[in-house]
Protein backbone atom coordinates (compact mmCIF):
# COMPACT_ATOMS: atom_id res chain seq x y z
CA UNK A 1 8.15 -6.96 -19.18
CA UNK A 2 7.42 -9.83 -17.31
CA UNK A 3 4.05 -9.82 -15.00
CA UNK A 4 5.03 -12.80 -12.26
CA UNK A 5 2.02 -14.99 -10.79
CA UNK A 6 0.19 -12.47 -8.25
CA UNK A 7 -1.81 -14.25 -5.42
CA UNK A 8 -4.82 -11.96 -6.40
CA UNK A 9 -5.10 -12.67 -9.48
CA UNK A 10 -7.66 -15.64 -9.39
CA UNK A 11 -10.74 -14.57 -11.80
CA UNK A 12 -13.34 -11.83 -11.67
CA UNK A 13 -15.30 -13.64 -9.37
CA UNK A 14 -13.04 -13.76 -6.84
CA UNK A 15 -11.67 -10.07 -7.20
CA UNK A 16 -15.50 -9.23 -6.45
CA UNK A 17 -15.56 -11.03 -3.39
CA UNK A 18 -12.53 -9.18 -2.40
CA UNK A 19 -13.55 -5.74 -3.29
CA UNK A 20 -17.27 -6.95 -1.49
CA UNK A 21 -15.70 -7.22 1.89
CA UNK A 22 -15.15 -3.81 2.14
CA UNK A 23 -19.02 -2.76 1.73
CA UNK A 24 -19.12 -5.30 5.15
CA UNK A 25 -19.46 -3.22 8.70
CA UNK A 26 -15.57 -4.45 9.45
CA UNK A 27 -14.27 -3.50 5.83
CA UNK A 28 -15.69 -0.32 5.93
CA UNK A 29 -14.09 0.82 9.44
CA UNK A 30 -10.84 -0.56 7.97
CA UNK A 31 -11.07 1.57 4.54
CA UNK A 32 -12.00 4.50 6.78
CA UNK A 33 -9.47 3.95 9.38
CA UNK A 34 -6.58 3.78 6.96
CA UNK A 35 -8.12 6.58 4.67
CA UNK A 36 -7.36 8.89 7.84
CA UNK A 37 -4.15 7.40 8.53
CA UNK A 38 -2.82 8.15 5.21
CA UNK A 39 -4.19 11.80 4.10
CA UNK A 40 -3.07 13.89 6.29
CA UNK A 41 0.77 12.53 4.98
CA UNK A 42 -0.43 13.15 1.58
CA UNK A 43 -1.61 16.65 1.88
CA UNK A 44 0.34 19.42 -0.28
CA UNK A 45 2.14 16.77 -2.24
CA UNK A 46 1.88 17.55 -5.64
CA UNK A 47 0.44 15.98 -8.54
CA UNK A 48 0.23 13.43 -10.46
CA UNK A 49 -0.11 10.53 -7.02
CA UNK A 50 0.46 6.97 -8.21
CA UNK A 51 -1.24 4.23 -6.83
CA UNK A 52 1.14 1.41 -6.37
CA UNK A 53 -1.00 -2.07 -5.72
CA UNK A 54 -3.96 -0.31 -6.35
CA UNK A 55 -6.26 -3.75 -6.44
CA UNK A 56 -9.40 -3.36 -6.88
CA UNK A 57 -9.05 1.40 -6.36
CA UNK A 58 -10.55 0.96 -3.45
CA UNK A 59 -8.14 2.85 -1.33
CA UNK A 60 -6.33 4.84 -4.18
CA UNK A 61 -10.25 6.02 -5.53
CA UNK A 62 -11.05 6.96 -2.35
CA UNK A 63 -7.52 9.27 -1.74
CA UNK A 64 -8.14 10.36 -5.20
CA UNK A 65 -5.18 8.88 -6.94
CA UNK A 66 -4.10 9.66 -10.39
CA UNK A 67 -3.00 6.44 -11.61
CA UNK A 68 -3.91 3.23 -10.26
CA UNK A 69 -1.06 0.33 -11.11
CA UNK A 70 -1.95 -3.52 -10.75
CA UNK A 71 -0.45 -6.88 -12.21
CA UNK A 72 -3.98 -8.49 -11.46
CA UNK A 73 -6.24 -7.92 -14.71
CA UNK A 74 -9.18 -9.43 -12.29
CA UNK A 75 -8.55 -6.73 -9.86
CA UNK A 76 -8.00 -3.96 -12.55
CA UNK A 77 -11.21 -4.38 -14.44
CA UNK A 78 -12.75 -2.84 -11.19
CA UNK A 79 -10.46 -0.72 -10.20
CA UNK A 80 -11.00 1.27 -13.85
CA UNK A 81 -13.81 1.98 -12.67
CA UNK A 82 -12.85 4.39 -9.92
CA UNK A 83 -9.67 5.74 -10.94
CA UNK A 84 -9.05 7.99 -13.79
CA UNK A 85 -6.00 5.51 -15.06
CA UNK A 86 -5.46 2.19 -14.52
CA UNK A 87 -2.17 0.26 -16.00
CA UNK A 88 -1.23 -2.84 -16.01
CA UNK A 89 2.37 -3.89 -14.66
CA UNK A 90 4.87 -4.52 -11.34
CA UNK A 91 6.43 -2.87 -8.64
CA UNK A 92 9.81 -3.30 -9.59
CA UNK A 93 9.63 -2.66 -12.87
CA UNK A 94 7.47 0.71 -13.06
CA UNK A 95 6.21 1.96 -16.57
CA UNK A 96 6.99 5.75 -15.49
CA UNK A 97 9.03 8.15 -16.62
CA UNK A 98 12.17 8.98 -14.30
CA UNK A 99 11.49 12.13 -11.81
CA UNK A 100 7.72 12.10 -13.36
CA UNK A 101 4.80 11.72 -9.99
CA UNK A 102 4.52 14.02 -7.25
CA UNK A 103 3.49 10.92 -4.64
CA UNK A 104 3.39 7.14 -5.13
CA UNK A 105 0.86 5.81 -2.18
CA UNK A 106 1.30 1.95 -1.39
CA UNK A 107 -1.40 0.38 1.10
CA UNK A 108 -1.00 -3.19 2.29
CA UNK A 109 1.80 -4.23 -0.10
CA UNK A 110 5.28 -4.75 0.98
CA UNK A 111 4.33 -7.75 2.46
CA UNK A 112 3.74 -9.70 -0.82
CA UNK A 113 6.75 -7.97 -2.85
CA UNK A 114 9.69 -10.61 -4.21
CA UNK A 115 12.49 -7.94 -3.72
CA UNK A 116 11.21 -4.80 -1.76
CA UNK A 117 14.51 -2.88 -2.39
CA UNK A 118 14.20 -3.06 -5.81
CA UNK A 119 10.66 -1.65 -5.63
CA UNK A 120 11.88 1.38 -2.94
CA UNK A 121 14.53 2.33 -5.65
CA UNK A 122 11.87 2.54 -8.46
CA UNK A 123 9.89 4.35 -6.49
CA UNK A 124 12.89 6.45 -5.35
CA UNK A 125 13.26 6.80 -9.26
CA UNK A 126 10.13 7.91 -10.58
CA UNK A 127 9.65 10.65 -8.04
CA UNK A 128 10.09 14.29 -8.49
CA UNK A 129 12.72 15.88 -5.84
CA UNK A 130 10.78 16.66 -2.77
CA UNK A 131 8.10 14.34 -4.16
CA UNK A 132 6.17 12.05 -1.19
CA UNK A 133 6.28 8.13 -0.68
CA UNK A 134 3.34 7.09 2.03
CA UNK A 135 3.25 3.16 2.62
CA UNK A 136 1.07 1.27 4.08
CA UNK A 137 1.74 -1.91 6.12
CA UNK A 138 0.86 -4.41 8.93
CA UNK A 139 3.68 -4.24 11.57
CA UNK A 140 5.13 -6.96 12.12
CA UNK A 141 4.09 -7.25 16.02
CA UNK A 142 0.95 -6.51 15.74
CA UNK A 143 -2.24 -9.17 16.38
CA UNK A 144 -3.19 -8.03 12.61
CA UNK A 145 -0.06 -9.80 10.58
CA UNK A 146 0.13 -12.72 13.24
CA UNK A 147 -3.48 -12.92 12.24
CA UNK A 148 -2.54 -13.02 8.70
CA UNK A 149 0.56 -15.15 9.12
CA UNK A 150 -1.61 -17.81 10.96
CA UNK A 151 -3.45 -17.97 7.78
CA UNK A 152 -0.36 -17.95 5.32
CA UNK A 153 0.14 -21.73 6.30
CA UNK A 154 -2.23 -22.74 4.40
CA UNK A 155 -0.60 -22.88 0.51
CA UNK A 156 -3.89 -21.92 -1.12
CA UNK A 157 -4.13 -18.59 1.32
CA UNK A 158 -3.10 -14.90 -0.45
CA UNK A 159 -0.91 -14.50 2.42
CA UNK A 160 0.71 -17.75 1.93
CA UNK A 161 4.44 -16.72 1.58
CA UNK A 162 4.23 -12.87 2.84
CA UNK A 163 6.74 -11.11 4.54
CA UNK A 164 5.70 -8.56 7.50
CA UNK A 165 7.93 -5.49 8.29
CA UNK A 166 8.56 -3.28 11.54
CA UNK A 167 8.84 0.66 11.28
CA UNK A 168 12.67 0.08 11.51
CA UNK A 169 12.25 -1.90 8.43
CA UNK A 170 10.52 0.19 6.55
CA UNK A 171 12.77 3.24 7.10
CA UNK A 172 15.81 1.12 6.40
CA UNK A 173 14.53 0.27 2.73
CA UNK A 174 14.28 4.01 2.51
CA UNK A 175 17.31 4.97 3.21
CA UNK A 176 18.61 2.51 0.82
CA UNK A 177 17.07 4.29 -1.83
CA UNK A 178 17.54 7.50 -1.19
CA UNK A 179 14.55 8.11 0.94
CA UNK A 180 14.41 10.34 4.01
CA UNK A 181 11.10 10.15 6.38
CA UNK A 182 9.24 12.67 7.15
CA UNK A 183 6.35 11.35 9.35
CA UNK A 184 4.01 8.27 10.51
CA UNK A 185 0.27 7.54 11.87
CA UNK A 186 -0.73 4.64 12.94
CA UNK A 187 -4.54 3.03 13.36
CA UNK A 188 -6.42 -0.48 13.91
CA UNK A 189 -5.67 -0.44 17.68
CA UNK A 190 -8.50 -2.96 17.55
CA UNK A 191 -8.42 -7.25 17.42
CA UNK A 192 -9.14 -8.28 13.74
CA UNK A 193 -12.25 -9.22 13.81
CA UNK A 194 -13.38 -6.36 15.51
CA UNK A 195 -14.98 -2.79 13.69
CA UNK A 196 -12.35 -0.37 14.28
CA UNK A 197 -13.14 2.68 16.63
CA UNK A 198 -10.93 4.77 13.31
CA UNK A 199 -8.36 5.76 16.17
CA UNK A 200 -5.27 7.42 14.47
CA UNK A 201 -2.62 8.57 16.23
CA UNK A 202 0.73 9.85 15.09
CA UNK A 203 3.70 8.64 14.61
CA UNK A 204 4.48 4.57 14.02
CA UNK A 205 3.44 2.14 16.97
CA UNK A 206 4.15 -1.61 16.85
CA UNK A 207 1.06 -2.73 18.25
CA UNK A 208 -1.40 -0.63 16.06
CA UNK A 209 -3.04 -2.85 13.12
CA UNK A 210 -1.72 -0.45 10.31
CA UNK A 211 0.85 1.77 9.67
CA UNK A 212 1.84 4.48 7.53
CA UNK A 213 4.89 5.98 6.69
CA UNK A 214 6.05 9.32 4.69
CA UNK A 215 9.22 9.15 2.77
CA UNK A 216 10.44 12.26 0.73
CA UNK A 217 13.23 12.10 -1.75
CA UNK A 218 15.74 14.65 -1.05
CA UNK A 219 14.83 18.10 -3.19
CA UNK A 220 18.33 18.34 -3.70
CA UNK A 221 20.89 15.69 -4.39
């Protein structure tokens, strides 16, 4: 399998400034804030939860993931130490058994996928029936990925070449693979910049910072 260049992937040093930011005031009202959007959508679904993107375990640690999958050794090496697994390899090509995890969670990575379809159908794949996909993701109106776009002009930024989504999005590469959605919440109602009030509401709105979604694949098909 082939691991393609991943704009995280830059050397320990810089995977620990990465993982540092969220120990800042900001970074932790952001872990927080999207910590609460996502677990109520996870609750019930049944084990074992895949962390898809899972960086430096940050987020997938702190929902208390299973598995914790990464094509950025830098980023890996810390994330081993807070999830029980860590593996090595890409979204579109998962190393998991078909009809095998109870939930995949993906925060904050859509927007730097090749082929996102390809990656919904994996994921589509290596759930159970009735098993739970919650994603992550900047909408595309909000001041959060025009923040980020602003800084994907210059070539040397992470977000140099991402791709932000609406809800409408979102669902659509769902249904393409088979997914049906069950429910949304959306926080980071706040500038960037700002510490986030951890605000969560439900369901998706185009102006909050972060959204996530719930896709379930069909229990019967």
């Amino acid at each position: 399998m082939k691991l393609e260049t991943n704009p995280f992937d830059r050397g320990s040093g810089e995977a620990a400034d990465y993982d540092s930011w969220y120990d800042s005031p900001i970074g932790r009202g952001v872990l927080e804030s999207e910590r609460r959007c996502v677990v109520d959508l996870l609750a019930g679904a049944h084990r074992p939860w895949l962390d898809l993107g899972t960086g430096t375990g940050r987020f997938g640690g702190t929902l208390g993931a299973d598995i914790g999958l990464d094509p950025a050794l830098s980023m890996l090496g810390i994330a081993s130490r807070r999830m029980p697994t860590v593996v090595r390899g890409v979204a579109g090509a998962l190393p998991v058994r078909d009809s095998s995890l109870g939930a995949v969670l993906s925060v904050t990575v859509f927007e730097f996928l090749p082929d996102p379809s390809e990656v919904m159908r994996e994921v589509a794949r290596v759930l159970r029936p009735g098993g739970r996909f919650v994603l992550g993701f900047f909408p595309r109106t909000s001041a959060w990925a025009v923040a980020y776009e602003a800084l994907g002009s210059d070539p040397g930024s992470v977000f140099h070449g991402a791709r932000f989504y609406s809800g409408d999005d979102i669902a659509a590469l769902g249904a393409g693979a088979g997914l049906r959605p069950i429910g949304a919440r959306s926080t980071l109602f706040e500038a960037p910049g700002v510490t986030p009030s951890g605000k969560v509401v439900d369901g998706a709105q185009g102006l909050a910072g972060f959204v996530a979604m719930s896709m379930a694949r069909p229990s019967s098909e």
